[in-house]
C-alpha atoms as a PDB file:
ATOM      1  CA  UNK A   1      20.865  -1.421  10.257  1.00  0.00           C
ATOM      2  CA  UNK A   2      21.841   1.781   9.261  1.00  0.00           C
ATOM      3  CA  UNK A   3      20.257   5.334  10.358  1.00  0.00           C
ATOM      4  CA  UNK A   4      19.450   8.002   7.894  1.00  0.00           C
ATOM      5  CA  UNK A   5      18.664  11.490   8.683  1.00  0.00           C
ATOM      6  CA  UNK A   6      17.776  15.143   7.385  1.00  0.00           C
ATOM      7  CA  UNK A   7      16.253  17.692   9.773  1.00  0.00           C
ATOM      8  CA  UNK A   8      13.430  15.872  11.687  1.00  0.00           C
ATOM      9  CA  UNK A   9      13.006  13.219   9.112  1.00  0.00           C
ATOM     10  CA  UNK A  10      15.311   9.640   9.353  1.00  0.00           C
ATOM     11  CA  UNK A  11      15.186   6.145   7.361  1.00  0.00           C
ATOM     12  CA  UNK A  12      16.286   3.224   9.252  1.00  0.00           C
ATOM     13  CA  UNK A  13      18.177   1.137   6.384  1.00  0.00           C
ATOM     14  CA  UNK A  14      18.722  -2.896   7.041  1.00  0.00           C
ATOM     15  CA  UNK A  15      21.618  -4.451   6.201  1.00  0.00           C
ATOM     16  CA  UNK A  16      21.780  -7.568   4.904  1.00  0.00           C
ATOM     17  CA  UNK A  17      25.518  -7.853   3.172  1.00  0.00           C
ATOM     18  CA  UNK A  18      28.178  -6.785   4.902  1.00  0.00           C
ATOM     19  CA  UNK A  19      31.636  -6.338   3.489  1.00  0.00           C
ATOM     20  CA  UNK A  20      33.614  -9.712   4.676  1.00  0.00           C
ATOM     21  CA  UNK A  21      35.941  -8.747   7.399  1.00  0.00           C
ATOM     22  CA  UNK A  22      34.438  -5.229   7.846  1.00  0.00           C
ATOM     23  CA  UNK A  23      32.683  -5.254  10.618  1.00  0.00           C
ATOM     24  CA  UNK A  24      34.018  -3.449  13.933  1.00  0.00           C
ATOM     25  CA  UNK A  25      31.865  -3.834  17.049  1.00  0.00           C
ATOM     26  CA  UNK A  26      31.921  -2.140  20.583  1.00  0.00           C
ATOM     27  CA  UNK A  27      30.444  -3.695  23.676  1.00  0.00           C
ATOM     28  CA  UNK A  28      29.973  -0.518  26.468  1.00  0.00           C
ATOM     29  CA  UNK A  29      32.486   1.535  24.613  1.00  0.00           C
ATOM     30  CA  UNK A  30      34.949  -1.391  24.341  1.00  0.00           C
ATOM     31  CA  UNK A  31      36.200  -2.798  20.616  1.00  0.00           C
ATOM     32  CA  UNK A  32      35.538  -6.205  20.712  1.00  0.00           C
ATOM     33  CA  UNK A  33      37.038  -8.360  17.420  1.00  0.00           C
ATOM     34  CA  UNK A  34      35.864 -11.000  15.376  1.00  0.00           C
ATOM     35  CA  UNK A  35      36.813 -14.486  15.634  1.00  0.00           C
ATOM     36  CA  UNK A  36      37.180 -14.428  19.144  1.00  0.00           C
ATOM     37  CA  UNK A  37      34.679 -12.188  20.363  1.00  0.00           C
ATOM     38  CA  UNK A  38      32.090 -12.111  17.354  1.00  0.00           C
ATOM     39  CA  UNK A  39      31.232 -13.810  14.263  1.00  0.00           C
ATOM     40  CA  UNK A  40      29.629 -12.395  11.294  1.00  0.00           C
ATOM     41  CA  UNK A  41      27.335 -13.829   8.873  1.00  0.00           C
ATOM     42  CA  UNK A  42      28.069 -11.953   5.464  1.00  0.00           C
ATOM     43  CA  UNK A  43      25.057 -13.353   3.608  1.00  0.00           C
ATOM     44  CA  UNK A  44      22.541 -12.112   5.963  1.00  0.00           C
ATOM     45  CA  UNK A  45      24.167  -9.667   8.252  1.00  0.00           C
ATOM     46  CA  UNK A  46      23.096 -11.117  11.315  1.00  0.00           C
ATOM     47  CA  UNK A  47      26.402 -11.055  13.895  1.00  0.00           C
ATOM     48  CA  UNK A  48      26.520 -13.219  17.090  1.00  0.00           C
ATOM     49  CA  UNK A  49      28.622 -12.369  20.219  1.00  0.00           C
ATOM     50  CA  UNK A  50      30.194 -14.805  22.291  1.00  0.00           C
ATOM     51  CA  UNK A  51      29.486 -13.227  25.571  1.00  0.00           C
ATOM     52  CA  UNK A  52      26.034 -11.947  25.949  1.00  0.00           C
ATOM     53  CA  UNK A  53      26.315  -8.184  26.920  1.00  0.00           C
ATOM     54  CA  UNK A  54      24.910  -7.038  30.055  1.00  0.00           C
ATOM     55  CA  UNK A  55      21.050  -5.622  30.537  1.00  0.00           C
ATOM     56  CA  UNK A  56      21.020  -2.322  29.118  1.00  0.00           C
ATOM     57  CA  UNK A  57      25.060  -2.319  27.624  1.00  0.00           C
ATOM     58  CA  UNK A  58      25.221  -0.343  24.724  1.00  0.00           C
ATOM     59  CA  UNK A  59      26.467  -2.477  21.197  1.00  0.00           C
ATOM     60  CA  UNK A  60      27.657  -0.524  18.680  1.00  0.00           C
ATOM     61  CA  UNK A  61      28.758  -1.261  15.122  1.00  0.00           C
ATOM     62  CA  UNK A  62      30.381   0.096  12.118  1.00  0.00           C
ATOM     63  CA  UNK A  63      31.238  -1.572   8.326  1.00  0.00           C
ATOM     64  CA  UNK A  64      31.138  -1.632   4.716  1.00  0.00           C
ATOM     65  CA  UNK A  65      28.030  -2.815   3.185  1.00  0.00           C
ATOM     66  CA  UNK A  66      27.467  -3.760  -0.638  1.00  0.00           C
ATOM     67  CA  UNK A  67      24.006  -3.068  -2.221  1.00  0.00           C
ATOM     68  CA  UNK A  68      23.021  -5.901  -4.715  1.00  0.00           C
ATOM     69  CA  UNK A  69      21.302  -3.797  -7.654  1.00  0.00           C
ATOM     70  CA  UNK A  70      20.432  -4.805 -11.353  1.00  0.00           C
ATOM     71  CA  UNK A  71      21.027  -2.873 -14.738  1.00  0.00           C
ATOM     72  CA  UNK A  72      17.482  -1.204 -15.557  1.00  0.00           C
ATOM     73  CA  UNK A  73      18.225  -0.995 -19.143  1.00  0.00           C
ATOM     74  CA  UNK A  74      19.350  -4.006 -21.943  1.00  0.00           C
ATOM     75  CA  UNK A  75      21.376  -1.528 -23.250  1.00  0.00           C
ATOM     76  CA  UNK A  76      23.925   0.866 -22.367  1.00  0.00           C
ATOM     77  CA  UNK A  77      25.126   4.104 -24.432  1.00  0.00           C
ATOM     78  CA  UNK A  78      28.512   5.143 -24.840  1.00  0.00           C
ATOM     79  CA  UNK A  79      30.453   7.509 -26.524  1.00  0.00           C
ATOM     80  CA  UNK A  80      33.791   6.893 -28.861  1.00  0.00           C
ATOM     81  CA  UNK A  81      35.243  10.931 -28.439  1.00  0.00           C
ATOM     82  CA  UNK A  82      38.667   9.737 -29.582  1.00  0.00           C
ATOM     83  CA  UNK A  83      40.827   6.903 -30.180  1.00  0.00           C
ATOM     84  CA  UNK A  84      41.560   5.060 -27.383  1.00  0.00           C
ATOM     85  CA  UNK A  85      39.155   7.411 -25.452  1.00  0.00           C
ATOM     86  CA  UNK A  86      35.929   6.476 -24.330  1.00  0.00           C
ATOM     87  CA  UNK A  87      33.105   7.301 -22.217  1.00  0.00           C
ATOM     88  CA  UNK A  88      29.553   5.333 -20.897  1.00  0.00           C
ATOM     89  CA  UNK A  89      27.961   8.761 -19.312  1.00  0.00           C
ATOM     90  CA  UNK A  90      25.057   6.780 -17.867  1.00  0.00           C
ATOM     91  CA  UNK A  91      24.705   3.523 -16.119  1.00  0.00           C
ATOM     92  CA  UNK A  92      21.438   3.250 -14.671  1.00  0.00           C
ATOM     93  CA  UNK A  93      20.896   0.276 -11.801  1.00  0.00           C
ATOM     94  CA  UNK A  94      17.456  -0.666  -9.340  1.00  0.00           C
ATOM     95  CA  UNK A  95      18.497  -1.879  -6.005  1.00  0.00           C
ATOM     96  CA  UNK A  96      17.469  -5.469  -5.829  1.00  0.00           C
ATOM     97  CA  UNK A  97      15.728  -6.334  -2.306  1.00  0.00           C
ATOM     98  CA  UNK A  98      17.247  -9.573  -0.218  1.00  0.00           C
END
């Protein structure tokens, strides 16, 4: 998951697609590394450590992340200003759930 906040107001976010290869963890402070330490599964996030940490160890976790999302529109405007010049000055998407 990741942790949102603005003064005393937060938004935990889950994630569910991480970016393949991406993911860094830390077991009590310590980088561990995937493949031998960790595996990641990219279609649902969920990552599974070799080694169980100890009671109370801290795991910690940073990575790239993709957000599925659809176009919320059928069509999409764009602009011909010149030749060979071109601009779509609005591309409106919905974040799809997983």
């Amino acid at each position: 998951s990741k942790s949102y906040a603005s003064g005393s107001q937060s938004y935990v976010r889950p994630i569910s697609k991480p970016v393949d290869r991406s993911v860094r963890l830390a077991v009590g402070g310590q980088e561990i590394f995937e493949g031998p330490d960790f595996g990641v599964d990219t279609s649902t996030g969920r990552v599974s450590l070799a080694v169980a940490p100890g009671q109370g160890v801290l795991v910690s976790a940073g990575f790239a992340f993709d957000v599925p999302v659809r176009f919320d529109t059928d069509r999409i405007a764009t602009s011909l200003a010149g030749f060979s010049a071109g601009e779509i000055p609005s591309i409106p998407v919905i974040e799809v759930r997983v």
